[in-house]
C-alpha atoms as a PDB file:
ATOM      1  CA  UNK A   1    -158.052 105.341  40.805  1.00  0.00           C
ATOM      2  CA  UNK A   2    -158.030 102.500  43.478  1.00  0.00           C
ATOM      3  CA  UNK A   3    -156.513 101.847  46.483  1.00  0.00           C
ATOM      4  CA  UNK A   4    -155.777  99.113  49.007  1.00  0.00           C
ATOM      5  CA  UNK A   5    -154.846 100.220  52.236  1.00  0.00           C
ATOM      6  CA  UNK A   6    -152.404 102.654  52.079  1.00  0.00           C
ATOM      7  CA  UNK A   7    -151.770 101.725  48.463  1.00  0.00           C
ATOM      8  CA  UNK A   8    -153.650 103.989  45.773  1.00  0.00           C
ATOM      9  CA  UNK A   9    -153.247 103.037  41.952  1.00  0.00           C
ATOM     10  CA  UNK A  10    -153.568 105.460  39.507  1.00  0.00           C
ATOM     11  CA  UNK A  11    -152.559 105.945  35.968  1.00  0.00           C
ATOM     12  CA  UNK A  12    -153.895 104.078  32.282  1.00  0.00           C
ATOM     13  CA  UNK A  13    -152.504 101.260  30.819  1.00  0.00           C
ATOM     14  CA  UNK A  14    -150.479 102.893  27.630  1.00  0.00           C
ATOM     15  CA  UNK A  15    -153.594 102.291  24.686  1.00  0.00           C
ATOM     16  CA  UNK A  16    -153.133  99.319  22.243  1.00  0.00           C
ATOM     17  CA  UNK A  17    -153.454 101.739  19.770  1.00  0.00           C
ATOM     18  CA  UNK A  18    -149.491 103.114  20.149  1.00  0.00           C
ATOM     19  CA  UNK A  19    -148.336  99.918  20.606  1.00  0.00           C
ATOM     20  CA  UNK A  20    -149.513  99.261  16.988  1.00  0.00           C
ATOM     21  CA  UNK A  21    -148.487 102.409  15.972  1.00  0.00           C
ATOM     22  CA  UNK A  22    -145.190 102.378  17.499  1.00  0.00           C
ATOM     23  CA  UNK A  23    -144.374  98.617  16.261  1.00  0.00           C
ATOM     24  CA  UNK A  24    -145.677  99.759  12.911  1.00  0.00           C
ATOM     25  CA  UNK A  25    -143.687 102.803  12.511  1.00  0.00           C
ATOM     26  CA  UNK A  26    -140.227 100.917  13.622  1.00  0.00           C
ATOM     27  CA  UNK A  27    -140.818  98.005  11.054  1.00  0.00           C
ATOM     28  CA  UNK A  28    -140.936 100.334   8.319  1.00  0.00           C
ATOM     29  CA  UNK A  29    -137.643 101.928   8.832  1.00  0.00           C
ATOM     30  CA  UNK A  30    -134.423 100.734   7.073  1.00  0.00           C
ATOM     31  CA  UNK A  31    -133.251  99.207  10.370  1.00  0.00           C
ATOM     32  CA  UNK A  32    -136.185  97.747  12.038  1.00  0.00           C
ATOM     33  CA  UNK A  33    -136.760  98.644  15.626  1.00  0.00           C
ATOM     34  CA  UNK A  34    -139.103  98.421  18.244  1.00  0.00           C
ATOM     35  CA  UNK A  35    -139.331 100.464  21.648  1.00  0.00           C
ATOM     36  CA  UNK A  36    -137.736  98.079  24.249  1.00  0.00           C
ATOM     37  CA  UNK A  37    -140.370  99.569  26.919  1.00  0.00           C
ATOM     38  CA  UNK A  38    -143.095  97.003  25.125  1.00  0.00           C
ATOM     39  CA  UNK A  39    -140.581  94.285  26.610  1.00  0.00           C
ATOM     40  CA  UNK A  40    -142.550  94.333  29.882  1.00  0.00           C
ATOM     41  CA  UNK A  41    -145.802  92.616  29.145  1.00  0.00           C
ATOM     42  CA  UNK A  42    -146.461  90.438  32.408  1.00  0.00           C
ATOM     43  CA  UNK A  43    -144.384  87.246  30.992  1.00  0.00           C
ATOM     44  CA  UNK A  44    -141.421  90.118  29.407  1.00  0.00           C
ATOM     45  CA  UNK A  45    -141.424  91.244  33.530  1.00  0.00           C
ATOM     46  CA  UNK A  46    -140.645  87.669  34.659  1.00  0.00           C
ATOM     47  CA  UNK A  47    -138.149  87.227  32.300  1.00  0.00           C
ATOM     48  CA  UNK A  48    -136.261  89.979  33.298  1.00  0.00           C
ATOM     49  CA  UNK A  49    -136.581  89.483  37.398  1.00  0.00           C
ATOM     50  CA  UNK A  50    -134.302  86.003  35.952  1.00  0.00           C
ATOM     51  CA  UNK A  51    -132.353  87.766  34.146  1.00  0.00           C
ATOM     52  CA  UNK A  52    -131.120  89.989  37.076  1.00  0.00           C
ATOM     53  CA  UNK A  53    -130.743  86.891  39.082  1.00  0.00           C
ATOM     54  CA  UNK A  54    -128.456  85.479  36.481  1.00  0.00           C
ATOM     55  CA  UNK A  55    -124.753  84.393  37.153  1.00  0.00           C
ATOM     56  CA  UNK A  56    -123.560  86.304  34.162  1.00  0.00           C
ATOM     57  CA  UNK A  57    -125.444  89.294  34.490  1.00  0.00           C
ATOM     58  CA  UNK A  58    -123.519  91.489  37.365  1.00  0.00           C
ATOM     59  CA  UNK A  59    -125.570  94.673  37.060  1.00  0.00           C
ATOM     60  CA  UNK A  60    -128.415  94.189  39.746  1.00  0.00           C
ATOM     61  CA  UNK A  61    -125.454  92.152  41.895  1.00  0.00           C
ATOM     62  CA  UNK A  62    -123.057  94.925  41.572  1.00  0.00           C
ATOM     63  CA  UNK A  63    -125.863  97.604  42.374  1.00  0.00           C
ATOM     64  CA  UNK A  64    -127.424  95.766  45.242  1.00  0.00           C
ATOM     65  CA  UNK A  65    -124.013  95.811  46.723  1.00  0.00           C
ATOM     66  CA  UNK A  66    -123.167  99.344  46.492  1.00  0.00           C
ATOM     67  CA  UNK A  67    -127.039 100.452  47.803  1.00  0.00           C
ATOM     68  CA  UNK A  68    -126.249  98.065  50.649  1.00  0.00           C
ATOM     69  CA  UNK A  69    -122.617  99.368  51.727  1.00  0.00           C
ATOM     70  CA  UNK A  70    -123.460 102.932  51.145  1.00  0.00           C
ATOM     71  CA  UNK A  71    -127.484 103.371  52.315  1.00  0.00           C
ATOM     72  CA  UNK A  72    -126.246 105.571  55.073  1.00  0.00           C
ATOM     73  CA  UNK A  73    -124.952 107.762  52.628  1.00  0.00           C
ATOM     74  CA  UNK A  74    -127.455 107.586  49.888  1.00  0.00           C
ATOM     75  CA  UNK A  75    -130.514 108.081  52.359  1.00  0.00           C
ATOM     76  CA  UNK A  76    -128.819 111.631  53.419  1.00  0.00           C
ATOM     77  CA  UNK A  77    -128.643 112.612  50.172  1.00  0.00           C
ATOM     78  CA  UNK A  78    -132.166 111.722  49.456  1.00  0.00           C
ATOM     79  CA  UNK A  79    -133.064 114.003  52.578  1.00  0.00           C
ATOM     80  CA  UNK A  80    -135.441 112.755  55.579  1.00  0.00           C
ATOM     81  CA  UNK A  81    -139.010 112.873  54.807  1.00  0.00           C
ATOM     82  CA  UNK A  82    -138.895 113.090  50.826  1.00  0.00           C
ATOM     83  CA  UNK A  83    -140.944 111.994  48.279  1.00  0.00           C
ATOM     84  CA  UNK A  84    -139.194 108.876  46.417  1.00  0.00           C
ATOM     85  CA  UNK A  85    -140.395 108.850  42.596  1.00  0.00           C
ATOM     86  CA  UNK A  86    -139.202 105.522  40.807  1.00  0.00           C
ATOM     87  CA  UNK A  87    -139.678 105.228  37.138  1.00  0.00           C
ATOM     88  CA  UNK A  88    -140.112 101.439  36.058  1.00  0.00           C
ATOM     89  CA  UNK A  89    -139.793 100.148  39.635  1.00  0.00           C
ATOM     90  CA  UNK A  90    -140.563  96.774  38.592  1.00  0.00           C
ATOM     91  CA  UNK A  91    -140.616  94.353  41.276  1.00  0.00           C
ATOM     92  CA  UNK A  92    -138.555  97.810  43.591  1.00  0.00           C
ATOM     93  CA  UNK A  93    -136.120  95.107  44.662  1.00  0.00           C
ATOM     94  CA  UNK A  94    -133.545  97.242  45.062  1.00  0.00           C
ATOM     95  CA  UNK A  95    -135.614 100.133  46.390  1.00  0.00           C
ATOM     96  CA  UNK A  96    -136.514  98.167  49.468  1.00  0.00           C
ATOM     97  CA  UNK A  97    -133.423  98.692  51.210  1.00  0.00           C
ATOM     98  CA  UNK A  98    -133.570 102.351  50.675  1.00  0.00           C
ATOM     99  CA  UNK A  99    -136.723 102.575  51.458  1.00  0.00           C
ATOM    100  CA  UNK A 100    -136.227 100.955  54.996  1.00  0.00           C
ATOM    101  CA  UNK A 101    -133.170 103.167  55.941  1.00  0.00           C
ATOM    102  CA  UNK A 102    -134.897 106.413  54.149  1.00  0.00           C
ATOM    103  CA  UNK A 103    -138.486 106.127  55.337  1.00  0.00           C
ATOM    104  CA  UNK A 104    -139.845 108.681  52.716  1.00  0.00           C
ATOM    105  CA  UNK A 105    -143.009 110.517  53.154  1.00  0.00           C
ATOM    106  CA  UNK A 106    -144.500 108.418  50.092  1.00  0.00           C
ATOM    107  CA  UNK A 107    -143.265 105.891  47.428  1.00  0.00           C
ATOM    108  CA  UNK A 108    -144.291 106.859  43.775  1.00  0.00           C
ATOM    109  CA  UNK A 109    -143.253 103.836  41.812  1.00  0.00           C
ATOM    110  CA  UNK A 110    -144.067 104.542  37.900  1.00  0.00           C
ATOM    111  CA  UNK A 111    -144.498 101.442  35.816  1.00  0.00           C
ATOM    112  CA  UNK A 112    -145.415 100.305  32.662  1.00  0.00           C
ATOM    113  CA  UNK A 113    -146.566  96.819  33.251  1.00  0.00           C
ATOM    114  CA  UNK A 114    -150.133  97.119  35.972  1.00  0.00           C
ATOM    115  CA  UNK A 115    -149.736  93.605  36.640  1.00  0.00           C
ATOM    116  CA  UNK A 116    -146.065  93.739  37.868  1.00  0.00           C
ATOM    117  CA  UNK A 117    -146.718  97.378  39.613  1.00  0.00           C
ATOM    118  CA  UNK A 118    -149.536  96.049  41.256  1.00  0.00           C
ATOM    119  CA  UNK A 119    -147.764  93.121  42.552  1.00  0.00           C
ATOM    120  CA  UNK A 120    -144.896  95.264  43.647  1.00  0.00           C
ATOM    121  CA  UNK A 121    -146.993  97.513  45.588  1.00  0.00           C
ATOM    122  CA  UNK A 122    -148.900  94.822  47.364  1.00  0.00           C
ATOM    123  CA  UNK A 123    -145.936  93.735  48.418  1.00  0.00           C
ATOM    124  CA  UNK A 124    -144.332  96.648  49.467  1.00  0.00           C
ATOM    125  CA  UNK A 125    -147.180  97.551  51.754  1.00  0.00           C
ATOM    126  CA  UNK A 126    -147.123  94.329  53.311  1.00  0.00           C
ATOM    127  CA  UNK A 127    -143.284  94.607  53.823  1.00  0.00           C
ATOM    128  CA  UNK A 128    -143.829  98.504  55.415  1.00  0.00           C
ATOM    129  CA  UNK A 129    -147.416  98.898  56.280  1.00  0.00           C
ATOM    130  CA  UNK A 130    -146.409 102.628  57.211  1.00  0.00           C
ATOM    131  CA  UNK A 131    -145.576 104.068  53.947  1.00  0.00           C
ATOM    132  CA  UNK A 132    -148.148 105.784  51.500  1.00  0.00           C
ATOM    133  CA  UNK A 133    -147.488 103.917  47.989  1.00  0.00           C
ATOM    134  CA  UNK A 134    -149.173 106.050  45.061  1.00  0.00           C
ATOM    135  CA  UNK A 135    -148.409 103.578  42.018  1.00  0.00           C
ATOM    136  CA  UNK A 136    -149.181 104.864  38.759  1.00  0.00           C
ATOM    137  CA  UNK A 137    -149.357 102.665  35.944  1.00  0.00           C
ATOM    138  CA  UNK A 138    -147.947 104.591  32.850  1.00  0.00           C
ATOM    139  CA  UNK A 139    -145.060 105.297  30.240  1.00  0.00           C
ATOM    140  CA  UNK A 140    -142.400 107.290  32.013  1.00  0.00           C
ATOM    141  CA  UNK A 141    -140.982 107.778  28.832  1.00  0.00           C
ATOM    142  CA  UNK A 142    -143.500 110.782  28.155  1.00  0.00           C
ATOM    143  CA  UNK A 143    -144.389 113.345  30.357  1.00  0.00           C
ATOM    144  CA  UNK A 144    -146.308 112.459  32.951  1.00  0.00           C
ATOM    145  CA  UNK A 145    -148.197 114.850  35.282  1.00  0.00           C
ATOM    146  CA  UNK A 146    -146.727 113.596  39.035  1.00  0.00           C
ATOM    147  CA  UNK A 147    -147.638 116.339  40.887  1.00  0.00           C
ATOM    148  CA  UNK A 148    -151.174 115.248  41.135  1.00  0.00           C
ATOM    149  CA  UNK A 149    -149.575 112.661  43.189  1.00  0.00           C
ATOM    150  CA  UNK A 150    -147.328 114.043  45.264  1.00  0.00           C
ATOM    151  CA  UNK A 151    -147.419 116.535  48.702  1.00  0.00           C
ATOM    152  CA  UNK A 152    -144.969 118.738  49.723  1.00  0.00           C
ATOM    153  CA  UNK A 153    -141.879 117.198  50.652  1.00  0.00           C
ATOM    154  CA  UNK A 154    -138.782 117.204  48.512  1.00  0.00           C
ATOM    155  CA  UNK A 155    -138.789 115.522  45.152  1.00  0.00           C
ATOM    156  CA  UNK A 156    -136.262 112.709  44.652  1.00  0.00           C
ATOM    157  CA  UNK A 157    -136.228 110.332  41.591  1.00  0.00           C
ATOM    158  CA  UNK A 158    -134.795 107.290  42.145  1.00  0.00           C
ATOM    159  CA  UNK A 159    -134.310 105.192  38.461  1.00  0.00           C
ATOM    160  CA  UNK A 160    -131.762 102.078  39.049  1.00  0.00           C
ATOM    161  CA  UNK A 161    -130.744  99.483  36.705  1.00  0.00           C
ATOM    162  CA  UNK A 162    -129.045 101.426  34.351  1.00  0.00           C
ATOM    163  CA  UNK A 163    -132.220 101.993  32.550  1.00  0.00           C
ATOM    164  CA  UNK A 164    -131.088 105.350  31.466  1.00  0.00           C
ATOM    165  CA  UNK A 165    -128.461 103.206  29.370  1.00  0.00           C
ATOM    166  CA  UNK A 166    -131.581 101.487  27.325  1.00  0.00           C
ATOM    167  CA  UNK A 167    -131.636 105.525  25.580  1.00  0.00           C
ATOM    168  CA  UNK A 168    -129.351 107.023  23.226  1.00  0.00           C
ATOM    169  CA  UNK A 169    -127.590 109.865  24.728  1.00  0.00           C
ATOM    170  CA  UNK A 170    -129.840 112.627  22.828  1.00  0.00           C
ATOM    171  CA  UNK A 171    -132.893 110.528  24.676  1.00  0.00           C
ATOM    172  CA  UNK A 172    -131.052 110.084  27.840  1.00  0.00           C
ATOM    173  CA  UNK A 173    -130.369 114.285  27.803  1.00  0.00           C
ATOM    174  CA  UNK A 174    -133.641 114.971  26.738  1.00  0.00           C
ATOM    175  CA  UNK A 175    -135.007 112.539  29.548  1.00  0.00           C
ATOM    176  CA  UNK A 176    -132.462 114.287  32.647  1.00  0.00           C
ATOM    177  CA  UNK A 177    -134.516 117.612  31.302  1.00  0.00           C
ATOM    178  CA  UNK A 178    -137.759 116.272  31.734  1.00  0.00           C
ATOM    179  CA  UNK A 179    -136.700 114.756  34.979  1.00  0.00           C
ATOM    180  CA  UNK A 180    -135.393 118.194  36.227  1.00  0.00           C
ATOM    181  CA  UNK A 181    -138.242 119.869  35.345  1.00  0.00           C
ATOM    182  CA  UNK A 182    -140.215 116.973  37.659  1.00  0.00           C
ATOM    183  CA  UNK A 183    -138.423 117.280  40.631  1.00  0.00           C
ATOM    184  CA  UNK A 184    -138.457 120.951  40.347  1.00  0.00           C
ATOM    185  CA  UNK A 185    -135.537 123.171  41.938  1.00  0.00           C
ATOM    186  CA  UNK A 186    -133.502 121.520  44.719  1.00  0.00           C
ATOM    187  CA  UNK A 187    -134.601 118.420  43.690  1.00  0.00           C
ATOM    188  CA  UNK A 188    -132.698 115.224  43.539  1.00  0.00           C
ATOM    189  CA  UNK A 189    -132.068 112.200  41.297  1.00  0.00           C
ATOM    190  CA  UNK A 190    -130.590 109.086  41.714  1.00  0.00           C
ATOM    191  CA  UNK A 191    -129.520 107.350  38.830  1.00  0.00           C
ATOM    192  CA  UNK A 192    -127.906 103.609  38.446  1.00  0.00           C
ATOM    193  CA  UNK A 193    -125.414 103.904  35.334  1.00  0.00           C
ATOM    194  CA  UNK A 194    -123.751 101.204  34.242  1.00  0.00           C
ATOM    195  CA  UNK A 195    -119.889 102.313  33.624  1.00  0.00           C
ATOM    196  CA  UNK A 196    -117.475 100.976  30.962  1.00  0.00           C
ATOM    197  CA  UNK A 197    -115.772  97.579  31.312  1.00  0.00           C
ATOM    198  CA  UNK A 198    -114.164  95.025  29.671  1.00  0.00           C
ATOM    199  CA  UNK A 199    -116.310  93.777  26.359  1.00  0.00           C
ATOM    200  CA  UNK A 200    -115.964  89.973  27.424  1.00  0.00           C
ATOM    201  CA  UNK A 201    -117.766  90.920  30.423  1.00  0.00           C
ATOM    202  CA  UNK A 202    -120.315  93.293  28.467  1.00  0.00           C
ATOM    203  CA  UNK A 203    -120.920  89.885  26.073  1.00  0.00           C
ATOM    204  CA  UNK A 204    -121.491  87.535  28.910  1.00  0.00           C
ATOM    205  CA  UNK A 205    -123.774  89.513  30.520  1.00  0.00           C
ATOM    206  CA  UNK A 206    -126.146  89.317  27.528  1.00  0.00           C
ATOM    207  CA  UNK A 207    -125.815  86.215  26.131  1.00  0.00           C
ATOM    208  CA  UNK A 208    -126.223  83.902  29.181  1.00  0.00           C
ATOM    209  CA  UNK A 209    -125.519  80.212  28.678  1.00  0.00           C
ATOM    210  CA  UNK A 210    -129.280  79.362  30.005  1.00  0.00           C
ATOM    211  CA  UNK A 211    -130.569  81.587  27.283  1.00  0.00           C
ATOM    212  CA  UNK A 212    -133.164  83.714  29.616  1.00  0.00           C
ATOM    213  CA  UNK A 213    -132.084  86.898  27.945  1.00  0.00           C
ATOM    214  CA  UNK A 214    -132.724  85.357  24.194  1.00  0.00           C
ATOM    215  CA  UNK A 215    -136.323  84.098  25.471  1.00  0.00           C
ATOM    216  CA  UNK A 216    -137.642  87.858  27.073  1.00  0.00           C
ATOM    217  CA  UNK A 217    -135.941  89.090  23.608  1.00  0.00           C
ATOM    218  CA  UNK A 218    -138.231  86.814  21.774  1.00  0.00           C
ATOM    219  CA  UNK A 219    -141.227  87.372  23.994  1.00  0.00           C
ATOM    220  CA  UNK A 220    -141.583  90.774  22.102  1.00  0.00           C
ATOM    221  CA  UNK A 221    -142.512  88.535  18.986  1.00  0.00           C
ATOM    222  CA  UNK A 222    -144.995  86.620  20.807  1.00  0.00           C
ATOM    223  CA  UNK A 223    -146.378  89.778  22.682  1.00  0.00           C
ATOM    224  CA  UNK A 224    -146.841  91.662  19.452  1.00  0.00           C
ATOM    225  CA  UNK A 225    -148.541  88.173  17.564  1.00  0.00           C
ATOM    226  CA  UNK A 226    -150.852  88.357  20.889  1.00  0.00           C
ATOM    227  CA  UNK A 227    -152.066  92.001  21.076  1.00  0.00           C
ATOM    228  CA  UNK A 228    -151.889  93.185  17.846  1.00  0.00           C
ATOM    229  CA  UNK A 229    -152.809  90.357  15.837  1.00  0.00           C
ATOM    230  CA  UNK A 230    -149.416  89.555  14.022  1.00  0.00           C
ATOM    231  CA  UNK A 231    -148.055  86.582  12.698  1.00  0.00           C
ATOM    232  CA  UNK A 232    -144.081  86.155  13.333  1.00  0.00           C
ATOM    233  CA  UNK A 233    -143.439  82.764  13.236  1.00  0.00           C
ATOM    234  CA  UNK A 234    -141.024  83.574  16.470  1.00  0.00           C
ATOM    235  CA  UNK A 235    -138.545  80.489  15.515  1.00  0.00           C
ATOM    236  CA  UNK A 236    -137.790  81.348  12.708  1.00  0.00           C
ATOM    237  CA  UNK A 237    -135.631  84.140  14.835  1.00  0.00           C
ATOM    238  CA  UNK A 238    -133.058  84.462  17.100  1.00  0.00           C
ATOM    239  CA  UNK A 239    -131.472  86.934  19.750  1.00  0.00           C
ATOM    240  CA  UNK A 240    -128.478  88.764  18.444  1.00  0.00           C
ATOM    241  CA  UNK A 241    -127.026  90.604  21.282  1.00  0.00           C
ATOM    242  CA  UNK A 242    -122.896  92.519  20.664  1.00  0.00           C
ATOM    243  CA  UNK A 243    -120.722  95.331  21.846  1.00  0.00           C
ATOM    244  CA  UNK A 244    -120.669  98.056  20.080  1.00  0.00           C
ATOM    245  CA  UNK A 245    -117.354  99.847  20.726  1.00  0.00           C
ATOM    246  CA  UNK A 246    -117.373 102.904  19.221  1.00  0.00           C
ATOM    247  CA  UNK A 247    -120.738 103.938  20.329  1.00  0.00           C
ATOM    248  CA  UNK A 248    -119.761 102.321  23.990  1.00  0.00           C
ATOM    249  CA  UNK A 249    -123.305 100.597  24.011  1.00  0.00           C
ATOM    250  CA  UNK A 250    -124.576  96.677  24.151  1.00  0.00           C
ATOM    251  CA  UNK A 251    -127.135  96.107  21.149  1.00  0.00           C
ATOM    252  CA  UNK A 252    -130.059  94.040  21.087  1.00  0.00           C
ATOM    253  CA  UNK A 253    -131.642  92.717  17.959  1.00  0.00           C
ATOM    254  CA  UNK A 254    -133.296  89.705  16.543  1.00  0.00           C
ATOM    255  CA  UNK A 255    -132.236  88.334  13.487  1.00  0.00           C
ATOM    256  CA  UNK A 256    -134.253  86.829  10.571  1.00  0.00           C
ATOM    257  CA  UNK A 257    -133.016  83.404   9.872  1.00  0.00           C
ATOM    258  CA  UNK A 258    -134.534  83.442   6.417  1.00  0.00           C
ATOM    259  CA  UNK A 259    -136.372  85.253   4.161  1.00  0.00           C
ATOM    260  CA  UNK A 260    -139.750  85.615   5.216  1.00  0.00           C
ATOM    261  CA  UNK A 261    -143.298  88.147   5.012  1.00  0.00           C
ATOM    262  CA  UNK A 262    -144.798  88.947   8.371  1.00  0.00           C
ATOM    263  CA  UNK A 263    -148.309  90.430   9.031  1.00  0.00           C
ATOM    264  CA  UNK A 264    -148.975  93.022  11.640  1.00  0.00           C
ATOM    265  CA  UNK A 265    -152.818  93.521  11.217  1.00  0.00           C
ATOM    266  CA  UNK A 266    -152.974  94.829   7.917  1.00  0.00           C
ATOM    267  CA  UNK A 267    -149.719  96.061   7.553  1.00  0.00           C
ATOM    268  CA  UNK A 268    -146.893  93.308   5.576  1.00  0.00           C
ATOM    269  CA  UNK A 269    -143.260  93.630   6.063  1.00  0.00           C
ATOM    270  CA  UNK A 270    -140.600  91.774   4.466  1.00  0.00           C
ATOM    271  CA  UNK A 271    -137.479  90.289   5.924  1.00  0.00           C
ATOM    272  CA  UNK A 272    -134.493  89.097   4.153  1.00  0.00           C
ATOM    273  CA  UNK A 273    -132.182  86.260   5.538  1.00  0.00           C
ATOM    274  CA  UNK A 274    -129.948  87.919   8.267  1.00  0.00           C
ATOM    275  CA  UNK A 275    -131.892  91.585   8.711  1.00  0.00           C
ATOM    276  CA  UNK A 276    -132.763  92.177  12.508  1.00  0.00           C
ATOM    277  CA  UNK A 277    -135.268  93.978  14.088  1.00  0.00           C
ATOM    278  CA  UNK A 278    -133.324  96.051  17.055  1.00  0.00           C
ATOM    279  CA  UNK A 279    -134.926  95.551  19.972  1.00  0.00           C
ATOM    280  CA  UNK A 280    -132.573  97.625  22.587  1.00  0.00           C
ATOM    281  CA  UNK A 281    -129.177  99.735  23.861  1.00  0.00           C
ATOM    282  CA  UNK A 282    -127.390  99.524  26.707  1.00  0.00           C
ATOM    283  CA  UNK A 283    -125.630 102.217  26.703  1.00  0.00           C
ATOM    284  CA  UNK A 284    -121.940 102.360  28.629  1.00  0.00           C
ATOM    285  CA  UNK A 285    -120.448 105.716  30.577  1.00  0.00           C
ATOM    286  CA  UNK A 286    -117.308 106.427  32.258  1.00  0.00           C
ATOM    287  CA  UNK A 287    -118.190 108.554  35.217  1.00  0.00           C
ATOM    288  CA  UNK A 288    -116.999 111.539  33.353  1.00  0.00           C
ATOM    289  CA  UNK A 289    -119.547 110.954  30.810  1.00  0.00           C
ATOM    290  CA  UNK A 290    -122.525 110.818  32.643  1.00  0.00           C
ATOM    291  CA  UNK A 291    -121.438 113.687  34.936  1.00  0.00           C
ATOM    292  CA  UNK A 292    -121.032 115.814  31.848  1.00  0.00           C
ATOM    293  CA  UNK A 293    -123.942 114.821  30.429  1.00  0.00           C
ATOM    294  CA  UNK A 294    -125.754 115.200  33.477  1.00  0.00           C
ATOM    295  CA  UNK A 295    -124.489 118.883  33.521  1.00  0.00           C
ATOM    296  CA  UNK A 296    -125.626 119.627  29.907  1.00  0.00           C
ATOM    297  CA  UNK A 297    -129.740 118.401  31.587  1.00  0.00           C
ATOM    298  CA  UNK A 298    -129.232 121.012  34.471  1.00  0.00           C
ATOM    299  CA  UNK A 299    -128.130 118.494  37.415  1.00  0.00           C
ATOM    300  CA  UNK A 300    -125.184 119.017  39.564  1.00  0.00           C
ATOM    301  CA  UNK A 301    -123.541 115.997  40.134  1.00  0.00           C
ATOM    302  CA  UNK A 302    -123.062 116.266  44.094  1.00  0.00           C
ATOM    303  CA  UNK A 303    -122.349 112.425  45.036  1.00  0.00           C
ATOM    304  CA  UNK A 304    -121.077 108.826  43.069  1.00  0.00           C
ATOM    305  CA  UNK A 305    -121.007 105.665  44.046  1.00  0.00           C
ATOM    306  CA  UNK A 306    -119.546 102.889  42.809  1.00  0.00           C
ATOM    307  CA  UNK A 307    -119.083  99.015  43.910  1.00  0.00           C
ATOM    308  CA  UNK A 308    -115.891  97.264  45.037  1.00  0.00           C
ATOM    309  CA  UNK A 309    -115.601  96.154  41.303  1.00  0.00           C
ATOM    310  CA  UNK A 310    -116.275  99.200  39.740  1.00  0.00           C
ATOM    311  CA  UNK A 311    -118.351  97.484  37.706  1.00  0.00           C
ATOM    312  CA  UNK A 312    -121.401  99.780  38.530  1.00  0.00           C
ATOM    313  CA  UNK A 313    -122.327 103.509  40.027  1.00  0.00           C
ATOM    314  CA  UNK A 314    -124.914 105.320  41.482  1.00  0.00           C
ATOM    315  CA  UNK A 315    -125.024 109.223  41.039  1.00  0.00           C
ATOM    316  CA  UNK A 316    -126.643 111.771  43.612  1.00  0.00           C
ATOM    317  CA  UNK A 317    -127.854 114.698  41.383  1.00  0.00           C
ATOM    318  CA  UNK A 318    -129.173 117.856  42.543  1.00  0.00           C
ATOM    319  CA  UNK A 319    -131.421 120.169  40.097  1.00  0.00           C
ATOM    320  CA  UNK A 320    -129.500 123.197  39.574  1.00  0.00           C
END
């Protein structure tokens, strides 16, 4: 642990060792894959702060919108004098206007990357030198034991972005269970889920003309040839991003241009021309969905907010 001010850092960085293991693991299945949570290396977290700045991409637009116009609202919910949990707060861009109308008792951003969560917090503290920031650096993905952080006020998580679309919907079930069982009964959750929409839209949003969203999905190439000693030859790839109607998701991949042998340490994998590696889901509700789903995890959903577009929404669950 260290701290700075009223900023404390806890947490270890997730070991090389799974990385390779993970990366290992999902190249030896008949559809290659690889965890989009190894995205976020320090250059993976720039790429995406663009990418939500894009023209094309209306998700952190849409949400920003809908925190702004209902904050009141969304604050209440969250309770006076909480404790605000945030799993893969990023740069907590968004999180800054609640925090400023909620005024929590702490901020307990959860983050893979240490160098953006540091950064973040710094910031944060300079931005409201009254809050307590405990930032732990760490994989919400697995259980993680947050009460050694916390007090005694009420437990709200607070996960934006429509990360909960980047899991299937057996993950994103078993991850509203785990959640529950964090925030313990009474608690709250606020979720960002990114609803169902025209697929034009969907397409746009990621494949941007610039091609920011086809460089952070290449960055996982040049991350893995970094830590773990590989050798893609990362041209010789592209992004692949579609809609995927009938399972109402986005998917990510990146696509072999030719045949080729790639090393990872002293494992060899072949690729034929064409074959991708998938690199992530977004994953699409209607309201209905999510509530439903939420329901099956042990939530009640109590509030939902959406933007003028109904392009996004933000739902106010309650541990049950």
């Amino acid at each position: 642990m260290s701290s700075s001010g009223r900023v404390t850092f806890h947490g270890v960085v997730v070991p090389p060792s799974n990385f390779l293991e993970d990366v290992v693991a999902g190249l030896a299945l008949a559809q290659k894959a690889v965890p989009p949570k190894y995205f976020y290396d320090a250059r993976g977290s720039e790429l995406f702060e663009a990418i939500c700045a894009l023209p094309e991409y209306y998700p952190t637009r849409a949400e920003i919108s809908l925190t702004s116009q209902h904050v009141d609202a969304i604050a209440q919910f969250a309770g006076p004098g909480c404790e605000l949990i945030e799993y893969g707060s990023g740069a907590s861009t968004k999180t800054r206007i609640l925090i400023a109308k909620l005024r929590p008792e702490a901020y307990i951003p959860v983050d893979i990357s240490e160098s953006a969560l540091r950064g973040a917090a710094e910031k944060l503290a300079s931005e409201f030198p009254w809050l307590e920031i405990r930032a732990v650096t760490g994989d919400f993905g697995r259980p993680l034991a947050l009460s050694a952080f916390g007090g005694s006020g009420r437990k709200v998580v607070y996960f934006p972005g429509s990360t909960i679309g980047n899991l299937t919907r057996e993950e994103a079930l078993a991850f509203l269970h785990m959640t529950r069982g964090q925030v313990g009964p009474g608690g709250g959750m606020l979720v960002g889920v990114d609803l169902k929409k025209d697929p034009n839209v969907l397409h746009a949003a990621y494949n941007d003309a610039g091609g920011v969203t086809a460089r952070f999905n290449l960055n996982l190439l040049a991350r893995i040839n970094a830590e773990l000693g590989a050798d893609f030859a990362v041209d010789r790839f592209v992004h692949y991003a579609f809609y995927n109607a009938p399972m109402g998701r986005i998917e990510m991949h990146l696509a072999s241009l030719e045949r080729q042998a790639v090393n990872v340490g002293a494992y060899r994998f072949w690729f034929a021309a064409g074959e991708t590696v998938h690199t992530e889901n977004s994953c699409k509700y209607s309201i209905d969905e999510f509530q439903a789903l939420a329901a099956q995890a042990g939530f009640r959903g109590e509030k939902v907010w959406t933007d003028k577009d109904r392009l996004f929404s933000l739902h106010g669950l309650v541990a049950a």
